[in-house]
PDB file of N, CA and C in Angstrom:
ATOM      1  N   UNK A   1     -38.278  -4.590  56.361  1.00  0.00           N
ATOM      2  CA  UNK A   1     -38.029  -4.438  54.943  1.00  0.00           C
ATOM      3  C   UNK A   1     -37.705  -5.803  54.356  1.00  0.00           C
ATOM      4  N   UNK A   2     -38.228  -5.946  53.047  1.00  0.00           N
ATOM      5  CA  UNK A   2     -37.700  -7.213  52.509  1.00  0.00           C
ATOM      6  C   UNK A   2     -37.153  -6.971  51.160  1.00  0.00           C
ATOM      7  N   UNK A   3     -36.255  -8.086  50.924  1.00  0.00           N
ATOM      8  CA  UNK A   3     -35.434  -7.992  49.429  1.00  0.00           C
ATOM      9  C   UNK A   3     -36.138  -8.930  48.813  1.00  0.00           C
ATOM     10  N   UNK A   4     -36.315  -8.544  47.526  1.00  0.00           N
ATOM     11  CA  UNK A   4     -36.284  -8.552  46.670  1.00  0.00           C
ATOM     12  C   UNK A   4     -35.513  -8.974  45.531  1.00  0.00           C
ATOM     13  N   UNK A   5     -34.787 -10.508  45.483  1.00  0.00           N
ATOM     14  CA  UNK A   5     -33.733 -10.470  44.667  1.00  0.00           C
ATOM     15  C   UNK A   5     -34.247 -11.494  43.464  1.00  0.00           C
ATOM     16  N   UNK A   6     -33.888 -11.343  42.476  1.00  0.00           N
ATOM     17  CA  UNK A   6     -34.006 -11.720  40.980  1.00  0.00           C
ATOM     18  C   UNK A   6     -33.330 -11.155  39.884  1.00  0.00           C
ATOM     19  N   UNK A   7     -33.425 -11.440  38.876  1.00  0.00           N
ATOM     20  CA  UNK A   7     -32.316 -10.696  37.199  1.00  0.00           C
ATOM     21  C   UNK A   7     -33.277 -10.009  37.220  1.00  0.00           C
ATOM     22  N   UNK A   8     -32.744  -8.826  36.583  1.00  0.00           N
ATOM     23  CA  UNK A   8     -33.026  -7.511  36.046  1.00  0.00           C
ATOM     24  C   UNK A   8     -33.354  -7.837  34.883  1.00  0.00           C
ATOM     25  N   UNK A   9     -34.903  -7.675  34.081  1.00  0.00           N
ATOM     26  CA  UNK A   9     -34.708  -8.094  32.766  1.00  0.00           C
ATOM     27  C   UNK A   9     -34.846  -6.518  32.100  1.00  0.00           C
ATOM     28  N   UNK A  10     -34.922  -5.230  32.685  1.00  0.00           N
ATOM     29  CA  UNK A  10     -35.254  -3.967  32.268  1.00  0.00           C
ATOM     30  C   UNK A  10     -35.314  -2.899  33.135  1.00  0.00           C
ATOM     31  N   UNK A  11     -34.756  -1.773  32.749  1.00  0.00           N
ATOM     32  CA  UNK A  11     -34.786  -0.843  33.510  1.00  0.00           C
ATOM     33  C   UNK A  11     -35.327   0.742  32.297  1.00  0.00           C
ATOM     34  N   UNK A  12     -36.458   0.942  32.567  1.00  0.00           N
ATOM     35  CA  UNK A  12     -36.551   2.441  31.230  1.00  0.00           C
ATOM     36  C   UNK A  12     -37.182   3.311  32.216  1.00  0.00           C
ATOM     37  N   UNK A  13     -38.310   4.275  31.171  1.00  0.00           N
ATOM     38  CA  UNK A  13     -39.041   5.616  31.902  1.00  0.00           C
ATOM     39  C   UNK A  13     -40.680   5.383  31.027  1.00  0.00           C
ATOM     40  N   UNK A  14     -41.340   4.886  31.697  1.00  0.00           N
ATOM     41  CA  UNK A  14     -42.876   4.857  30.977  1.00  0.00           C
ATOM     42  C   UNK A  14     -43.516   6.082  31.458  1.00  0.00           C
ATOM     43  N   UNK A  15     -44.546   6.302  30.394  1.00  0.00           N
ATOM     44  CA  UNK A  15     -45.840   7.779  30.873  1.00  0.00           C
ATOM     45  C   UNK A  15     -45.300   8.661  30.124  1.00  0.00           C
ATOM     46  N   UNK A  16     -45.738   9.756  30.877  1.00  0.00           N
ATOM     47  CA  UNK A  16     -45.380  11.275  29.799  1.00  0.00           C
ATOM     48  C   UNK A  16     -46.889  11.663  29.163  1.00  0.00           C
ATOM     49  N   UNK A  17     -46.734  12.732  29.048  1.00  0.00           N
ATOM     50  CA  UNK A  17     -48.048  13.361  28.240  1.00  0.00           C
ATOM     51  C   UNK A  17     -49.243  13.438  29.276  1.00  0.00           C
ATOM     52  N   UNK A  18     -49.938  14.039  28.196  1.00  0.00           N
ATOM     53  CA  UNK A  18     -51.576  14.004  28.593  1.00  0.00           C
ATOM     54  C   UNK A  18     -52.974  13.414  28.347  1.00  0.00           C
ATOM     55  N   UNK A  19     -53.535  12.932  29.103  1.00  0.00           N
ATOM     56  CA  UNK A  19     -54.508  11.702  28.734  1.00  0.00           C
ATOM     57  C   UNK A  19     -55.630  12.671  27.597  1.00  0.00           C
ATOM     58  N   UNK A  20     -55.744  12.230  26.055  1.00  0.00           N
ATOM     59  CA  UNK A  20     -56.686  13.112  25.431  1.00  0.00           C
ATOM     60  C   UNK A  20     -58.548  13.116  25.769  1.00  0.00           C
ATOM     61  N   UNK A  21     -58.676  12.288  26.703  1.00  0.00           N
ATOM     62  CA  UNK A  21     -60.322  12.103  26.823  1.00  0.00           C
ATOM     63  C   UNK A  21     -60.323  13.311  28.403  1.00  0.00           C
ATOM     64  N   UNK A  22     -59.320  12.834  29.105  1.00  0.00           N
ATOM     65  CA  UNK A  22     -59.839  13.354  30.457  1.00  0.00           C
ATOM     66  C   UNK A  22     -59.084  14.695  30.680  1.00  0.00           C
ATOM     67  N   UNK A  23     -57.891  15.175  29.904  1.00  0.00           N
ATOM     68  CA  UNK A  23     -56.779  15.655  30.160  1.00  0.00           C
ATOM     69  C   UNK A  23     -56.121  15.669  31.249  1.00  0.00           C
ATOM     70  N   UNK A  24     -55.911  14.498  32.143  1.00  0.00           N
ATOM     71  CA  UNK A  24     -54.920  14.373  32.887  1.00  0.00           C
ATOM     72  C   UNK A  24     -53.459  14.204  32.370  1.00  0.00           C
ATOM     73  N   UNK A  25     -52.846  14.884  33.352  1.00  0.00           N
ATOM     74  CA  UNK A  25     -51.228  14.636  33.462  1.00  0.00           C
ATOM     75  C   UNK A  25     -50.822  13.403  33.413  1.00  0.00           C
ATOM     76  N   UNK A  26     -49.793  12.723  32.575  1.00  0.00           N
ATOM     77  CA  UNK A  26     -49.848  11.359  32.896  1.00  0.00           C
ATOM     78  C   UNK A  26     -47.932  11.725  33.188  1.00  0.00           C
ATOM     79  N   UNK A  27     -47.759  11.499  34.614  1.00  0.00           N
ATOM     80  CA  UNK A  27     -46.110  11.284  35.126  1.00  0.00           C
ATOM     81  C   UNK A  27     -45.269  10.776  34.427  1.00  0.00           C
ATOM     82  N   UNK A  28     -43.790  10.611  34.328  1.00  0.00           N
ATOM     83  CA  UNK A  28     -42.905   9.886  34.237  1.00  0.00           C
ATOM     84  C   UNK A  28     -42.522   8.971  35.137  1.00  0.00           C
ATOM     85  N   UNK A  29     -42.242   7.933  35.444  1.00  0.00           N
ATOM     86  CA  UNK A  29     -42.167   7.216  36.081  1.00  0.00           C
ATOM     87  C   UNK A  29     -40.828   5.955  35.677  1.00  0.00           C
ATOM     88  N   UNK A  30     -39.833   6.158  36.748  1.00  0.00           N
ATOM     89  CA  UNK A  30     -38.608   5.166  36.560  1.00  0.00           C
ATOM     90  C   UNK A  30     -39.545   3.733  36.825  1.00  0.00           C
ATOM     91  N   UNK A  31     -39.196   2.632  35.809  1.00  0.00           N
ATOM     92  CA  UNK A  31     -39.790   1.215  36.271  1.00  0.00           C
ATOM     93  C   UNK A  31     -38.572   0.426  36.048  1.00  0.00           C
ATOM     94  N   UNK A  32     -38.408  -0.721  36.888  1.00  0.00           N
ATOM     95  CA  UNK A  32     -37.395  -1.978  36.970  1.00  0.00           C
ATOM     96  C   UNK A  32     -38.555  -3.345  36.405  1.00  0.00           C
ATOM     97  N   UNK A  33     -37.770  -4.228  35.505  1.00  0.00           N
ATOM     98  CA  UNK A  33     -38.633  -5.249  35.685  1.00  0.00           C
ATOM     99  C   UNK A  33     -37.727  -6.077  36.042  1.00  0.00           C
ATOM    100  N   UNK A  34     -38.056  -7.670  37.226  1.00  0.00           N
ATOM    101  CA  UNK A  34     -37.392  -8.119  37.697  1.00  0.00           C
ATOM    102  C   UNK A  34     -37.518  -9.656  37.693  1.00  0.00           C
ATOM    103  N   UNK A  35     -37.077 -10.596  36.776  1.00  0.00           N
ATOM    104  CA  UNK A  35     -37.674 -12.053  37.140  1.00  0.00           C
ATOM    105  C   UNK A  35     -37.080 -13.031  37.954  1.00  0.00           C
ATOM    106  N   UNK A  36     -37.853 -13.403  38.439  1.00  0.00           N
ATOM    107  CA  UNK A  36     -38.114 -14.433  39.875  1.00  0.00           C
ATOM    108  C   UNK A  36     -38.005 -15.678  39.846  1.00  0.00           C
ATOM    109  N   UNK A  37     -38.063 -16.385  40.934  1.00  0.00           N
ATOM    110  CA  UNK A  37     -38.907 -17.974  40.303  1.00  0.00           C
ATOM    111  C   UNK A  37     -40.095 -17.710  41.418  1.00  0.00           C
ATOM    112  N   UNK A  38     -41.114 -18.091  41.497  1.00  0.00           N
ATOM    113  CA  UNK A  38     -41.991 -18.508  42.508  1.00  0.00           C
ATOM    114  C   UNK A  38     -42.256 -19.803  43.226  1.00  0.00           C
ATOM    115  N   UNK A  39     -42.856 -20.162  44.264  1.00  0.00           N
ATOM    116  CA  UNK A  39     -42.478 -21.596  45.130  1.00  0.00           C
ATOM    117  C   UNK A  39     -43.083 -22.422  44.221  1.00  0.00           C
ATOM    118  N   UNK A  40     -43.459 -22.622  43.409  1.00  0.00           N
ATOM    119  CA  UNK A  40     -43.921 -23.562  42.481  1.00  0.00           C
ATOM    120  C   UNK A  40     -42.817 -23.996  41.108  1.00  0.00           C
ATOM    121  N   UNK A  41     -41.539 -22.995  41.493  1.00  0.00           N
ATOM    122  CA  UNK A  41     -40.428 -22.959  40.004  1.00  0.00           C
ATOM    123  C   UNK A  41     -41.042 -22.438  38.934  1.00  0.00           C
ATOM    124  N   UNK A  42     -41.872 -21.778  38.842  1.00  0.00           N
ATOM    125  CA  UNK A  42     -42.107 -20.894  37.748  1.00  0.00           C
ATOM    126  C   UNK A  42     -41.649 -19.350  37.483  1.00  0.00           C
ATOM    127  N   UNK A  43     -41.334 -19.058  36.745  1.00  0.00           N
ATOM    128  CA  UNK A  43     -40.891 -17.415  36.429  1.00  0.00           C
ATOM    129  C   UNK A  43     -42.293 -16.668  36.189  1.00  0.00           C
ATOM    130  N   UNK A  44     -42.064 -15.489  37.455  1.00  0.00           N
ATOM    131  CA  UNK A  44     -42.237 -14.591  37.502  1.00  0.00           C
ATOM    132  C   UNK A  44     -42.280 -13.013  37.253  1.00  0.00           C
ATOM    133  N   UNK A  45     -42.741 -12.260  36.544  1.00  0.00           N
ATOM    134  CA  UNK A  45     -42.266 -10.909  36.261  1.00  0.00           C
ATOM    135  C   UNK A  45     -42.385  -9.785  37.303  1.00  0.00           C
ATOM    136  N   UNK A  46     -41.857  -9.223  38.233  1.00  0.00           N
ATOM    137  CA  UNK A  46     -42.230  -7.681  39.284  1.00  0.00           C
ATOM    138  C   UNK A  46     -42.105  -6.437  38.251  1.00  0.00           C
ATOM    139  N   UNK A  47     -42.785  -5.563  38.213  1.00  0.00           N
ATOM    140  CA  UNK A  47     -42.413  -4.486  37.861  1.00  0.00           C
ATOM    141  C   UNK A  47     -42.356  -3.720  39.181  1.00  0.00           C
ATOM    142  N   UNK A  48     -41.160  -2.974  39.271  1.00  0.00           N
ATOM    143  CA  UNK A  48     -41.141  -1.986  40.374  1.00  0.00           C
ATOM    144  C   UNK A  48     -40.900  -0.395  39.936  1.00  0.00           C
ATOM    145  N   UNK A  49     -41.722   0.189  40.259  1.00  0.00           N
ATOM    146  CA  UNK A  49     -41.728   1.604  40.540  1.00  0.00           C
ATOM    147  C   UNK A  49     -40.393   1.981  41.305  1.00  0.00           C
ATOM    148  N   UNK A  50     -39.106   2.796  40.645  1.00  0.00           N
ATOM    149  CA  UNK A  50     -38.202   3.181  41.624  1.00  0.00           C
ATOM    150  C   UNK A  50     -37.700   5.337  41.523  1.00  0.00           C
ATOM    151  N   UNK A  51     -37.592   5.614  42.466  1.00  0.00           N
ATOM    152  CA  UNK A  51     -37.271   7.160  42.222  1.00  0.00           C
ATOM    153  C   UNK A  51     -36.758   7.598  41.338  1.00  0.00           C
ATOM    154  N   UNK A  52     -35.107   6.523  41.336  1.00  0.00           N
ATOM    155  CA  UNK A  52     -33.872   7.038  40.174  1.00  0.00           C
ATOM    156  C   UNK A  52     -33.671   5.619  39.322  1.00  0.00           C
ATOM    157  N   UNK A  53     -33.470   5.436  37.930  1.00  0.00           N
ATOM    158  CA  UNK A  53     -32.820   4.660  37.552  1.00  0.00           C
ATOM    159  C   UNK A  53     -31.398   4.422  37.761  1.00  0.00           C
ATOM    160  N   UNK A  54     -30.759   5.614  38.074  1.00  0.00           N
ATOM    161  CA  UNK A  54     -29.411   5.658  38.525  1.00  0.00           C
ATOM    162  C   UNK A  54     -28.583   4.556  37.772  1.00  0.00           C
ATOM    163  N   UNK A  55     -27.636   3.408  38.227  1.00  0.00           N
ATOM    164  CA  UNK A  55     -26.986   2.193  37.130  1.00  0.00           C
ATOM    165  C   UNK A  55     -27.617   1.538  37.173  1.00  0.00           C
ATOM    166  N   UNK A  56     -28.760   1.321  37.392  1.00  0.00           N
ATOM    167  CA  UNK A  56     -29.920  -0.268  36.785  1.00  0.00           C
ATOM    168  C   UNK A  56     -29.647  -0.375  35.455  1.00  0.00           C
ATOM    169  N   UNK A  57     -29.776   0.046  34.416  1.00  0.00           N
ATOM    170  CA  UNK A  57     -29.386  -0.135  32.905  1.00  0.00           C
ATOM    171  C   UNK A  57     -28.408  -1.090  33.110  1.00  0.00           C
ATOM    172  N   UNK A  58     -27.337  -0.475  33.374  1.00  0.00           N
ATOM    173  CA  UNK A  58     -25.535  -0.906  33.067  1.00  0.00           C
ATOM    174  C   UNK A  58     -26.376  -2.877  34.063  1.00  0.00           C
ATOM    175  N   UNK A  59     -26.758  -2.864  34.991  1.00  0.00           N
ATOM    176  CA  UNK A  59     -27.393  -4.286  35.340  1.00  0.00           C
ATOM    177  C   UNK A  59     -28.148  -4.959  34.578  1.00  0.00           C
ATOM    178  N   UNK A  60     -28.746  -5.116  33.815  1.00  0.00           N
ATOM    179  CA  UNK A  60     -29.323  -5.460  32.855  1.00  0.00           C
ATOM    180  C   UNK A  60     -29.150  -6.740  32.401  1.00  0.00           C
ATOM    181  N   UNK A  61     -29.646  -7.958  32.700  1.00  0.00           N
ATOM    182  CA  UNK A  61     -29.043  -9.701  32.877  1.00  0.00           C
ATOM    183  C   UNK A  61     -28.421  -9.987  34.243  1.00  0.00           C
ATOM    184  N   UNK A  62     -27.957  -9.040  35.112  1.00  0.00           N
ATOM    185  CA  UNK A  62     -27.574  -9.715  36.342  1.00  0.00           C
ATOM    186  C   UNK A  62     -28.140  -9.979  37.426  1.00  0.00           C
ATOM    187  N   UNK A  63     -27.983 -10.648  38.786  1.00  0.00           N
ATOM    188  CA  UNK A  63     -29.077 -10.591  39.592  1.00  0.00           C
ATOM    189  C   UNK A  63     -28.741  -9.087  40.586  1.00  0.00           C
ATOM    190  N   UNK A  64     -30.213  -8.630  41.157  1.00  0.00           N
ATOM    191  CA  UNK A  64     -30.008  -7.594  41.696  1.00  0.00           C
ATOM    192  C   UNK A  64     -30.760  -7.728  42.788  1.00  0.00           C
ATOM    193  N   UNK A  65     -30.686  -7.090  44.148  1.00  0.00           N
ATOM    194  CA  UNK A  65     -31.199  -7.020  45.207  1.00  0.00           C
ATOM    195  C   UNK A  65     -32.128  -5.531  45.895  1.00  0.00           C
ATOM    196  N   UNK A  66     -33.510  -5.621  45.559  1.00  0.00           N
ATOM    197  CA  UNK A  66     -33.890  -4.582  45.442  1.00  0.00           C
ATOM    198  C   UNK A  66     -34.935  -4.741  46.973  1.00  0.00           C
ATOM    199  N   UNK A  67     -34.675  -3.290  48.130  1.00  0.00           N
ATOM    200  CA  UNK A  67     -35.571  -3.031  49.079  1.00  0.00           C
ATOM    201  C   UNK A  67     -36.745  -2.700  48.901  1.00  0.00           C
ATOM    202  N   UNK A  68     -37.825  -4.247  49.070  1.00  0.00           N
ATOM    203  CA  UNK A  68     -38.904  -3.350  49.065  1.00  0.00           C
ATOM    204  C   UNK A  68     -39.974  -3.649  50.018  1.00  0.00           C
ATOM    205  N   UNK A  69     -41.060  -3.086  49.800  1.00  0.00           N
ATOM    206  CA  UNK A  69     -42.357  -3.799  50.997  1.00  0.00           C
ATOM    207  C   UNK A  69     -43.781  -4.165  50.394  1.00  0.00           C
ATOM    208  N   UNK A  70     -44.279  -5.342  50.870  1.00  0.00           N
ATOM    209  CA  UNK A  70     -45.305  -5.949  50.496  1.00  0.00           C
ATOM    210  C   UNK A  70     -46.465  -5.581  50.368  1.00  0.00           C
ATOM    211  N   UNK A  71     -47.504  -5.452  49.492  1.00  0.00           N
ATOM    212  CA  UNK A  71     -49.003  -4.475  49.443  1.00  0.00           C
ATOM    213  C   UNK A  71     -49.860  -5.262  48.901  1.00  0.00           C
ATOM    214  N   UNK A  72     -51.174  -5.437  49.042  1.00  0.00           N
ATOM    215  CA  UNK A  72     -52.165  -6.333  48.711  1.00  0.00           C
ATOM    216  C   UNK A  72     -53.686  -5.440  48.765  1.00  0.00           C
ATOM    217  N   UNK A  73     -54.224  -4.740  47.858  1.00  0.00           N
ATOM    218  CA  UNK A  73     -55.748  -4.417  47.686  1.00  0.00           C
ATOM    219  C   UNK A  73     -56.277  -4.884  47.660  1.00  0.00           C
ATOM    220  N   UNK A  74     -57.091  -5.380  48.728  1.00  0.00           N
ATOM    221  CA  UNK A  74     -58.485  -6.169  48.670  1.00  0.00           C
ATOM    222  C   UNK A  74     -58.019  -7.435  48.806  1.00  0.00           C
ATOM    223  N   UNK A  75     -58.125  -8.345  47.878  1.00  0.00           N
ATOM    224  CA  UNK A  75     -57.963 -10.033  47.851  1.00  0.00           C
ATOM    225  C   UNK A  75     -56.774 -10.523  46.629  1.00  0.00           C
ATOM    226  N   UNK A  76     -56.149  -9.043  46.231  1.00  0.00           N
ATOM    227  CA  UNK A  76     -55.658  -9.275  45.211  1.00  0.00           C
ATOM    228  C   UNK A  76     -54.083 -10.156  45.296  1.00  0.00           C
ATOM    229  N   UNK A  77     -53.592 -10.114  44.372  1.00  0.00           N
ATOM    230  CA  UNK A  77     -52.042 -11.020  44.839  1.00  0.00           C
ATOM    231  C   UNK A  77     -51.166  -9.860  45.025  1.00  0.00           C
ATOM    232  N   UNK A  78     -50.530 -10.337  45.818  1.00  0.00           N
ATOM    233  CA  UNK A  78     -49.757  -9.307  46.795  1.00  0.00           C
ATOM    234  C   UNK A  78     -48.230  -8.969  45.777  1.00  0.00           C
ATOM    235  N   UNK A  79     -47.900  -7.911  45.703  1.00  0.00           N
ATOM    236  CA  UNK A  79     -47.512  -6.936  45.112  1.00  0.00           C
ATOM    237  C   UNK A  79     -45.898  -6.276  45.678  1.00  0.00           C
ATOM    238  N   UNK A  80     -44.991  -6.130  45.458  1.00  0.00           N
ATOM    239  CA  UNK A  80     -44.014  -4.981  46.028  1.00  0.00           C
ATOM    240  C   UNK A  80     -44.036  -3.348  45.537  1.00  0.00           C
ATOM    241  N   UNK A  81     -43.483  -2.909  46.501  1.00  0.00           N
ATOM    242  CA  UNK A  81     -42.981  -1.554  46.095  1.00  0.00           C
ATOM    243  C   UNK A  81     -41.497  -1.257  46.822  1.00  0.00           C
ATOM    244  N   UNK A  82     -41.196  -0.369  45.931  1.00  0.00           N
ATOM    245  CA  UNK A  82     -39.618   0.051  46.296  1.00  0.00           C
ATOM    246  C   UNK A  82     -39.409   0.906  47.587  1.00  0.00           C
ATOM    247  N   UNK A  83     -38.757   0.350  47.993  1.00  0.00           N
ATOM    248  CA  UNK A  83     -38.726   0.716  49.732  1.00  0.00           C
ATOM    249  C   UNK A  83     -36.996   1.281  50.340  1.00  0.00           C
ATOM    250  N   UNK A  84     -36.533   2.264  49.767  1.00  0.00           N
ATOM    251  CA  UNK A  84     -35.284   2.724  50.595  1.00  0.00           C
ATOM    252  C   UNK A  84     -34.116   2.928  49.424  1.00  0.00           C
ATOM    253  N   UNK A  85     -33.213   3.152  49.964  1.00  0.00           N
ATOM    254  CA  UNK A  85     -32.229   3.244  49.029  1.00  0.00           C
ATOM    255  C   UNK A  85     -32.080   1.609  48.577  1.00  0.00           C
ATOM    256  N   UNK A  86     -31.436   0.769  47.492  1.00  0.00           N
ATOM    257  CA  UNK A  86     -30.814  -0.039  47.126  1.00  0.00           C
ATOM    258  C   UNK A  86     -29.273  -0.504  47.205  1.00  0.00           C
ATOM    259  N   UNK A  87     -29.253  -1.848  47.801  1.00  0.00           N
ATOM    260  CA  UNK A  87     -28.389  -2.588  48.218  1.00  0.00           C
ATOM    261  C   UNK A  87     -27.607  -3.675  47.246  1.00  0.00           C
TER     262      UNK A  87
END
């Protein structure tokens, strides 16, 4: 497992509804956004997919340490997802 640590710049609930062309279900979905620096010193944005928002809000400007694991489709740039309870 790897962490994940950076400021919290957001924690809400995106989706809801139904897509009007295809009528799919479109989920709710808890998202974190999280900024970084990358090895070059530039800021970074993660959005992470998490189960519960639970107190992420009340974090909101601080740094946070989030479990997650690494994913890459194809050739694309490699990606996290939320991986376990939070530490």
């Amino acid at each position: 497992m790897l962490i994940l640590q950076g400021i919290l710049r957001a924690a809400t609930t995106l989706g809801g509804g139904t897509n009007k062309k295809t009528g799919e279900v479109i989920p709710l979905r808890n998202v974190l956004q999280v900024e970084t620096i990358d090895g070059r010193g530039l800021v970074k944005m993660d959005t992470i997919t998490v189960p519960d928002l639970a107190d992420y809000p009340s974090k909101i400007g601080d740094q946070v340490n989030l479990p997650v694991r690494a994913w890459a489709p194809g050739n694309a740039a490699i990606g996290f997802v939320f991986e376990g309870a939070a530490a």
